[in-house]
PDB file of N, CA and C in Angstrom:
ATOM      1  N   UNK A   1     -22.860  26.863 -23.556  1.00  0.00           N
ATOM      2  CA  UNK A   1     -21.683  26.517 -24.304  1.00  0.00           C
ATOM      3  C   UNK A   1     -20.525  27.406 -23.860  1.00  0.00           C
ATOM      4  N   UNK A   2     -19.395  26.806 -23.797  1.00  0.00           N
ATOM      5  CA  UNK A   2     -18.209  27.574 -23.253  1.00  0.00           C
ATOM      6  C   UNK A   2     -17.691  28.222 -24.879  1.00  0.00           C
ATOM      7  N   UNK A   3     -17.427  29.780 -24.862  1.00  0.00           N
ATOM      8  CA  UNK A   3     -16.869  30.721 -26.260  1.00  0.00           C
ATOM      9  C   UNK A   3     -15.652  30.978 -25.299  1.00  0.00           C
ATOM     10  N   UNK A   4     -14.146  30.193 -26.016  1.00  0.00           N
ATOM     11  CA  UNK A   4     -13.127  30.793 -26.043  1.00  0.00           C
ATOM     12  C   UNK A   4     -12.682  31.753 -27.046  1.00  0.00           C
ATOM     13  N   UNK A   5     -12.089  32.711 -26.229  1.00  0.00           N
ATOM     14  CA  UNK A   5     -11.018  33.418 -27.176  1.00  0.00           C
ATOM     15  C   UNK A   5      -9.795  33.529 -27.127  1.00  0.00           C
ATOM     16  N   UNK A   6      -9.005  33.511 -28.667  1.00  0.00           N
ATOM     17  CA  UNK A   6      -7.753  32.682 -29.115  1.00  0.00           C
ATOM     18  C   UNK A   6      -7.505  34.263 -29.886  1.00  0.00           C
ATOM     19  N   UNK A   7      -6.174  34.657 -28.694  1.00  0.00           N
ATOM     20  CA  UNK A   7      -5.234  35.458 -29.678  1.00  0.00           C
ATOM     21  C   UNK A   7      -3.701  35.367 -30.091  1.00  0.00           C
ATOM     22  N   UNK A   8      -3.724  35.257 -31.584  1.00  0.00           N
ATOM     23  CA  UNK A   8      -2.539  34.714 -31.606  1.00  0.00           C
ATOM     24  C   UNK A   8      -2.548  33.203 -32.182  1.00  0.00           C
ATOM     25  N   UNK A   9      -3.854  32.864 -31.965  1.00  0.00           N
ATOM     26  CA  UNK A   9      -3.605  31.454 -31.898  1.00  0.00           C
ATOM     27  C   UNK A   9      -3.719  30.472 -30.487  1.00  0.00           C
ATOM     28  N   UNK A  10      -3.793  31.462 -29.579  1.00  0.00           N
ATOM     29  CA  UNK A  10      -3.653  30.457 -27.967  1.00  0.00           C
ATOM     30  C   UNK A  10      -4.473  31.685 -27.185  1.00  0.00           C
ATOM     31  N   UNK A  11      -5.320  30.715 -26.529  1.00  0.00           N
ATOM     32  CA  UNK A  11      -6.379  30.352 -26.040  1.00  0.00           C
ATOM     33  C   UNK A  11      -6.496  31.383 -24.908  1.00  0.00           C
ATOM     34  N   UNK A  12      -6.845  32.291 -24.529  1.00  0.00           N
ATOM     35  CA  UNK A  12      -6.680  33.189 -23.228  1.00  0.00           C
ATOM     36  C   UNK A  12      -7.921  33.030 -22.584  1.00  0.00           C
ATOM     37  N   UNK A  13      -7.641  32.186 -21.089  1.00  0.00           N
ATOM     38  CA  UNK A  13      -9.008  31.885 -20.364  1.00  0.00           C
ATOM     39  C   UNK A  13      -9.328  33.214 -19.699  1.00  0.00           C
ATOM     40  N   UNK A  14      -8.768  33.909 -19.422  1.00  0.00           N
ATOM     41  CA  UNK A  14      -9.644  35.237 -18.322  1.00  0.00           C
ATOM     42  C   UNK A  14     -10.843  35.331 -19.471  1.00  0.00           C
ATOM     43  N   UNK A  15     -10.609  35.717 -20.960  1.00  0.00           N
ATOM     44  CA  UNK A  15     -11.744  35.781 -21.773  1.00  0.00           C
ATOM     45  C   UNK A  15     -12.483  34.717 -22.028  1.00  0.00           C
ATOM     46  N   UNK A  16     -12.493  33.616 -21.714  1.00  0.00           N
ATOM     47  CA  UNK A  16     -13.822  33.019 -21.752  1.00  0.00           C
ATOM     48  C   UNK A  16     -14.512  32.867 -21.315  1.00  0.00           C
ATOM     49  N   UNK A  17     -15.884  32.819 -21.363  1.00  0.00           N
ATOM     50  CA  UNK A  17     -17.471  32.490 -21.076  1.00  0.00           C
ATOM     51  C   UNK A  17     -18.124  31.953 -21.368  1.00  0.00           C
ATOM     52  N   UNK A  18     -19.067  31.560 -20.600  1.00  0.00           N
ATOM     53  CA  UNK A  18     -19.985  30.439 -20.867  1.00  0.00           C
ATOM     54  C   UNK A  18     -21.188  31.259 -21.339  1.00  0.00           C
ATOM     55  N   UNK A  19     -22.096  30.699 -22.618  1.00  0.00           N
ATOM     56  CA  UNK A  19     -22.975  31.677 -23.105  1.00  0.00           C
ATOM     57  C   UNK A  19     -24.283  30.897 -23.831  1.00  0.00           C
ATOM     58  N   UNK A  20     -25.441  31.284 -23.686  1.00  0.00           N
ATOM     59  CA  UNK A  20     -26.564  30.000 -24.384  1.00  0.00           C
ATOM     60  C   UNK A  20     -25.594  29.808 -25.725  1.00  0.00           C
ATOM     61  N   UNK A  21     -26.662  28.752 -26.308  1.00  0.00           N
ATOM     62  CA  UNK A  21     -26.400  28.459 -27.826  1.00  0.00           C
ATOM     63  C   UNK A  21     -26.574  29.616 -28.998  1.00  0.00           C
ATOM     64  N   UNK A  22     -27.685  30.026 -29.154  1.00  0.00           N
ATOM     65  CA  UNK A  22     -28.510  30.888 -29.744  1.00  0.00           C
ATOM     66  C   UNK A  22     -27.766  32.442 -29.426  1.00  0.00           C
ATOM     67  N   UNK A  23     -26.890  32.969 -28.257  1.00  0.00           N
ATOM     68  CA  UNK A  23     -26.579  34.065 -28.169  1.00  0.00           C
ATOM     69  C   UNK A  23     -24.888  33.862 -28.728  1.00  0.00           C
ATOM     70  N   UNK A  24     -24.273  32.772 -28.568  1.00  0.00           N
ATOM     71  CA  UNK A  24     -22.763  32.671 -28.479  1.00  0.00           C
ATOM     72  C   UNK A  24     -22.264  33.654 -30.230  1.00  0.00           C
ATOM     73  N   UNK A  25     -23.015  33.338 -31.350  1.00  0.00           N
ATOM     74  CA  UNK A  25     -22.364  33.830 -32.316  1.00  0.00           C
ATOM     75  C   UNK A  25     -22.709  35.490 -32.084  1.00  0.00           C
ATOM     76  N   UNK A  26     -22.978  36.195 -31.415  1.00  0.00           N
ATOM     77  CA  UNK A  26     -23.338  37.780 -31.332  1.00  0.00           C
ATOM     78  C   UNK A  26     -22.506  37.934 -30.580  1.00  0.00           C
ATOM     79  N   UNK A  27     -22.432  37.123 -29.545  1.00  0.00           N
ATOM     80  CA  UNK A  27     -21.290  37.483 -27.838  1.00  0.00           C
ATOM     81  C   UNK A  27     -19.543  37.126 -28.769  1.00  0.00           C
ATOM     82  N   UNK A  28     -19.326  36.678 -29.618  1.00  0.00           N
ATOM     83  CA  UNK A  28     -18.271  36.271 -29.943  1.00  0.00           C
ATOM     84  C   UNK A  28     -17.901  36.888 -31.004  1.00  0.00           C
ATOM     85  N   UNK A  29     -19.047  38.088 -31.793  1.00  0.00           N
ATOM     86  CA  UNK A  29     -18.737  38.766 -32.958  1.00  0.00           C
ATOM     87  C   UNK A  29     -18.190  40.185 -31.552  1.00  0.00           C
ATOM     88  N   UNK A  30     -18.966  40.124 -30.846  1.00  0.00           N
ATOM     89  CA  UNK A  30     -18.534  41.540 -30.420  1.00  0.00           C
ATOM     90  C   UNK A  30     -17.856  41.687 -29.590  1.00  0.00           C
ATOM     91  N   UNK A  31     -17.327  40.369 -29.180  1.00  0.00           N
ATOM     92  CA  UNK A  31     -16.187  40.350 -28.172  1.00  0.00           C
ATOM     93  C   UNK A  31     -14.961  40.785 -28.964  1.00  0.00           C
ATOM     94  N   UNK A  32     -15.023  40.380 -29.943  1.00  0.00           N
ATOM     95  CA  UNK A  32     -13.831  40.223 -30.840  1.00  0.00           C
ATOM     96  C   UNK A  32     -13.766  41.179 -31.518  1.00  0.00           C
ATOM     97  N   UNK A  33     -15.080  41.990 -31.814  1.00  0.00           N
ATOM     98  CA  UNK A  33     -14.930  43.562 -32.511  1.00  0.00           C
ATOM     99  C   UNK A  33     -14.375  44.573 -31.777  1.00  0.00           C
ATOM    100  N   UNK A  34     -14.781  44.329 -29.953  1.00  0.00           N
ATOM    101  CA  UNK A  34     -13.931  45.350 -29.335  1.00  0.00           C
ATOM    102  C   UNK A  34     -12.297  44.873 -28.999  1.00  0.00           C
ATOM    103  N   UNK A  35     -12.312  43.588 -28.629  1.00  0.00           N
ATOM    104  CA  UNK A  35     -11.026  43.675 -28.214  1.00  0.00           C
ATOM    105  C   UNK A  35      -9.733  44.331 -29.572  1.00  0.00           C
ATOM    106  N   UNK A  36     -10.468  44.017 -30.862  1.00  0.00           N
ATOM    107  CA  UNK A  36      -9.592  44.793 -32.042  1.00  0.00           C
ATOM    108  C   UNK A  36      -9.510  46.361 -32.212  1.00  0.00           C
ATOM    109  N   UNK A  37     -10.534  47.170 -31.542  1.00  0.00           N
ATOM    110  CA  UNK A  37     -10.137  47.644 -31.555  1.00  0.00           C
ATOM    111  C   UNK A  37      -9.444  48.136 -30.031  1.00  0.00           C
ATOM    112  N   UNK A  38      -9.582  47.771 -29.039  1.00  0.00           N
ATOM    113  CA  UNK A  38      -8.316  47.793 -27.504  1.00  0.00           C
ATOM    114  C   UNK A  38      -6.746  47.632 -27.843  1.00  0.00           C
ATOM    115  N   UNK A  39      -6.852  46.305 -28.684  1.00  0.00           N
ATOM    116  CA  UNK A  39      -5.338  45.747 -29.060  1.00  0.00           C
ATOM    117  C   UNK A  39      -4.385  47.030 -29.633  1.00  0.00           C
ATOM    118  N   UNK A  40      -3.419  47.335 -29.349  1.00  0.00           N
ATOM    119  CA  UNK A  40      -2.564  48.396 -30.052  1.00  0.00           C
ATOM    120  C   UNK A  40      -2.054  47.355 -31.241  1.00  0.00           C
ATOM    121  N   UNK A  41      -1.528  47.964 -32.327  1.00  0.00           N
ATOM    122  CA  UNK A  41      -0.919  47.408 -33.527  1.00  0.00           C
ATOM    123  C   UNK A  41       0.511  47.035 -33.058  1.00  0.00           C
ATOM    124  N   UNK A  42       0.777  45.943 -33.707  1.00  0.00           N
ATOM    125  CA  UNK A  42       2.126  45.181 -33.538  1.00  0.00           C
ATOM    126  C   UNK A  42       2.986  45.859 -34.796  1.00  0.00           C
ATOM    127  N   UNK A  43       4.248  45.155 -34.503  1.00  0.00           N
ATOM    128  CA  UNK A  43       4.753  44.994 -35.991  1.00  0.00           C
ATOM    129  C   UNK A  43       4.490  43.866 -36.840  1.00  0.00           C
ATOM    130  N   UNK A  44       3.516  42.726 -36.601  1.00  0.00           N
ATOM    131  CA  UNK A  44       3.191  41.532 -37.206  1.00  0.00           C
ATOM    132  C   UNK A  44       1.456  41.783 -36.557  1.00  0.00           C
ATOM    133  N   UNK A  45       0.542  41.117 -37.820  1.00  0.00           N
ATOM    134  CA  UNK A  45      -0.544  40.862 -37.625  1.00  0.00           C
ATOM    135  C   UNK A  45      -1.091  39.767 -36.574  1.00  0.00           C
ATOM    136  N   UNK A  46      -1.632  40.360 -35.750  1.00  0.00           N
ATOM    137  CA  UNK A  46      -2.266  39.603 -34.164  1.00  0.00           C
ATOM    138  C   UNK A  46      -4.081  38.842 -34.569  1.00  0.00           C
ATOM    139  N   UNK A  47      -4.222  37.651 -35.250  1.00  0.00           N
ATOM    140  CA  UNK A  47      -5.467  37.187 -35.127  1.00  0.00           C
ATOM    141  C   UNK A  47      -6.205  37.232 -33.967  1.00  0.00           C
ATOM    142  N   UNK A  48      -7.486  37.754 -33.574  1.00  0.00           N
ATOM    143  CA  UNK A  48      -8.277  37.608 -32.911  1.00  0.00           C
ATOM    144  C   UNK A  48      -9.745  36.506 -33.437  1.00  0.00           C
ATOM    145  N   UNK A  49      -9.677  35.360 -32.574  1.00  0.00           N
ATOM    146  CA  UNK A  49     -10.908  34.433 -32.557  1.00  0.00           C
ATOM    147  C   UNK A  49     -11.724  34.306 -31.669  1.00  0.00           C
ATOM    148  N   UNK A  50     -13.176  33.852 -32.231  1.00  0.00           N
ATOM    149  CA  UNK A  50     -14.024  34.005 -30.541  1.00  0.00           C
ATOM    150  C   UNK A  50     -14.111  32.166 -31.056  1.00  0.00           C
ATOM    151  N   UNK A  51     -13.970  31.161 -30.605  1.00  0.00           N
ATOM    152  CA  UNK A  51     -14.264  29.636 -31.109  1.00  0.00           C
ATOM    153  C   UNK A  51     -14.900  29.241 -29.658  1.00  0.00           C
ATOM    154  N   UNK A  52     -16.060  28.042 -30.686  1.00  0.00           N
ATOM    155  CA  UNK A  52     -16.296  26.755 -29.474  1.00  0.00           C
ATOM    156  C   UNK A  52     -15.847  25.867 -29.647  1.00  0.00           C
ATOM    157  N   UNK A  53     -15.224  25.003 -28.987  1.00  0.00           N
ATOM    158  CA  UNK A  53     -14.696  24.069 -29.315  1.00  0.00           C
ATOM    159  C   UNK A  53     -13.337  24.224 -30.201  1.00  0.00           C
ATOM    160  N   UNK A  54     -13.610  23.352 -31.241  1.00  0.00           N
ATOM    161  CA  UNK A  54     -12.250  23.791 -32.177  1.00  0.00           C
ATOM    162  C   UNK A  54     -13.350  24.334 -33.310  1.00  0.00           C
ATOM    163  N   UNK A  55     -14.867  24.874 -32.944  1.00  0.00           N
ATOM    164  CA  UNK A  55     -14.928  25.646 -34.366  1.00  0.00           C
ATOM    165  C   UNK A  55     -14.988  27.649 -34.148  1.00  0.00           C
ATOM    166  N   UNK A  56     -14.084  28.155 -34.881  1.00  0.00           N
ATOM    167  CA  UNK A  56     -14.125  29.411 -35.016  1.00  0.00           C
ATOM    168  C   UNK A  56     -15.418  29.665 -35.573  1.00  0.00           C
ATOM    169  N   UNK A  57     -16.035  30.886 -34.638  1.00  0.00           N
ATOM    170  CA  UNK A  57     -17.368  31.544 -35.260  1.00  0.00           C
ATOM    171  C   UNK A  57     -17.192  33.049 -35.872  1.00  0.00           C
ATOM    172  N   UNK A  58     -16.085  33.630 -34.794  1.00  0.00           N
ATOM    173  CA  UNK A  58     -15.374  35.282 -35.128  1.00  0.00           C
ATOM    174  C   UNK A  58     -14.395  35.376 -35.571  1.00  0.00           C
ATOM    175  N   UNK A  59     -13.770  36.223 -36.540  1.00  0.00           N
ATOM    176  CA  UNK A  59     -12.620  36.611 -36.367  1.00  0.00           C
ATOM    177  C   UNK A  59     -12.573  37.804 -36.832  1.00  0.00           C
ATOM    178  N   UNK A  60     -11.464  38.332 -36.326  1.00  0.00           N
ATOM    179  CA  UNK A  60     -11.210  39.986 -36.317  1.00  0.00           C
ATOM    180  C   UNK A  60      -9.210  39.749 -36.560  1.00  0.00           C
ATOM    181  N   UNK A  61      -8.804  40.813 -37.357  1.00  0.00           N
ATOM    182  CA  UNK A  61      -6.867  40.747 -37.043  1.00  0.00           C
ATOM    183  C   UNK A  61      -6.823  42.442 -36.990  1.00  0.00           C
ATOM    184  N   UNK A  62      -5.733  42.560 -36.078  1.00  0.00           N
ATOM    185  CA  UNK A  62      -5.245  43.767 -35.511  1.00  0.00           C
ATOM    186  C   UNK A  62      -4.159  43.706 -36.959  1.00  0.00           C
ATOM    187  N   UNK A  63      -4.479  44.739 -37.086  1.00  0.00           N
ATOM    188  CA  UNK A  63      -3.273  44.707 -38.587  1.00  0.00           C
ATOM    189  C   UNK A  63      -1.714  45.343 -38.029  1.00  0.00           C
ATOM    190  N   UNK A  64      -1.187  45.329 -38.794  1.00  0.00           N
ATOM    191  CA  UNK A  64       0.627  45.509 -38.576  1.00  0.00           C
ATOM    192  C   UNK A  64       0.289  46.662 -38.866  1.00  0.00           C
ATOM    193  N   UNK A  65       1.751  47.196 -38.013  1.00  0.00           N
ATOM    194  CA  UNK A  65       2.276  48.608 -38.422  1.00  0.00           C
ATOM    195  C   UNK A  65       3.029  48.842 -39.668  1.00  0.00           C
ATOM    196  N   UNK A  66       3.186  49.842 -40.441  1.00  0.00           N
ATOM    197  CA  UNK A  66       3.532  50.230 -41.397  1.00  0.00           C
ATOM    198  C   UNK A  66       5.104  50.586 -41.350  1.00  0.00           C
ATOM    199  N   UNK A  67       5.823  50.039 -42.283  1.00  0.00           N
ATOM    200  CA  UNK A  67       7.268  50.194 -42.083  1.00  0.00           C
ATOM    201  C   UNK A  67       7.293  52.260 -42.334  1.00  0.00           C
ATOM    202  N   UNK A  68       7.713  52.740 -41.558  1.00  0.00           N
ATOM    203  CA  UNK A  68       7.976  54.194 -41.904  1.00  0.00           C
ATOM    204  C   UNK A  68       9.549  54.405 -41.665  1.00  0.00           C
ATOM    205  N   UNK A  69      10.208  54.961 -42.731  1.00  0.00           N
ATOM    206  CA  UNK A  69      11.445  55.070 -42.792  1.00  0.00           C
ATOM    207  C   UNK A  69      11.781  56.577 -44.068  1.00  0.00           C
ATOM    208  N   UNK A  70      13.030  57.068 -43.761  1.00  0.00           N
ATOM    209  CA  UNK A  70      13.108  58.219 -45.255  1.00  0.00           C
ATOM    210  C   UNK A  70      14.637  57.591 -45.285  1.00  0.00           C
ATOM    211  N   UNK A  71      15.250  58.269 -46.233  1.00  0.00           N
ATOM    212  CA  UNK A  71      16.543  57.518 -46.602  1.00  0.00           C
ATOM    213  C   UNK A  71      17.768  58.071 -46.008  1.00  0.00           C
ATOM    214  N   UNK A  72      17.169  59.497 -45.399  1.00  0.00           N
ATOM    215  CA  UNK A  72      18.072  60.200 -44.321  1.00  0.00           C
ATOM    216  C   UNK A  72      18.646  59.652 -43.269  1.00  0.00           C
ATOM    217  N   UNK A  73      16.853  59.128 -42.949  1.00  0.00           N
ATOM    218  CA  UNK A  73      17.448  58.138 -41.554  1.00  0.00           C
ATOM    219  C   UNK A  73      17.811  56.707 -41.757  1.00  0.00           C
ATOM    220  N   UNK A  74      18.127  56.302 -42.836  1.00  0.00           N
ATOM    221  CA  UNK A  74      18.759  54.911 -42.812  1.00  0.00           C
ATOM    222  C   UNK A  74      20.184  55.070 -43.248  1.00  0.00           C
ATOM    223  N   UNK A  75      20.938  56.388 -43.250  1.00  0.00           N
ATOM    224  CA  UNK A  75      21.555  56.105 -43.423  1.00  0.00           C
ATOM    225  C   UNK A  75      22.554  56.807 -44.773  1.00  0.00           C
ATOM    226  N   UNK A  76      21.256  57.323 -45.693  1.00  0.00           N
ATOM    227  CA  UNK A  76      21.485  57.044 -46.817  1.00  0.00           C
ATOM    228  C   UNK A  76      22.087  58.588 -47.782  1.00  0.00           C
ATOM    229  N   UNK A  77      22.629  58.297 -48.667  1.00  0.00           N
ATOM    230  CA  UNK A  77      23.313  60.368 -48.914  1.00  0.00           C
ATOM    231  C   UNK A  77      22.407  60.844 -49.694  1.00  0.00           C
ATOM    232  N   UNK A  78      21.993  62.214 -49.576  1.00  0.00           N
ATOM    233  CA  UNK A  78      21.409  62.776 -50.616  1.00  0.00           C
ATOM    234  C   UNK A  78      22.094  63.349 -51.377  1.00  0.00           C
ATOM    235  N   UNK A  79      21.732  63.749 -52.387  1.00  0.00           N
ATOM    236  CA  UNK A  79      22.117  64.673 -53.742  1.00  0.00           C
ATOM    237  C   UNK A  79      21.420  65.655 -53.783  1.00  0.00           C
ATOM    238  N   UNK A  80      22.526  67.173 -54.465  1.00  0.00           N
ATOM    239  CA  UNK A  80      21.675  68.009 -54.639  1.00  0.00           C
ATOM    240  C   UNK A  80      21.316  68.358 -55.705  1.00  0.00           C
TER     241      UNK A  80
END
């Protein structure tokens, strides 16, 4: 069976493989466990899928970065 993986939503062939039946849901949990953690964090959440066909068996999401800001640097006056 051919296991694509879909990041984002679209389909990236260098990562797919062809894999028995019986092994594809292990090869597609752990494809997808490492590439989450490889992926650096975005500022928006990045889905990672391992699917056959059109059915998803994995998924993993690279979570967003955290807005970090103080009020100094936006801009803002302090009081004393």
């Amino acid at each position: 069976m051919k296991l694509d993986v879909l990041v984002g939503g679209e389909p990236v062939d260098a990562l797919a493989m062809i894999t028995h039946r019986e092994a594809s849901y292990e090869r597609g949990r752990e494809l997808v466990t490492r590439l989450r953690k490889l992926i650096p964090r975005q500022m928006f959440e990045v889905p990672i899928q391992a699917a056959i066909g059109s059915r998803v068996i994995a998924r993993e999401t690279v979570a967003a970065m955290r807005k970090t800001s103080s009020p100094n640097a936006m801009g803002g006056r302090t009081f004393p």
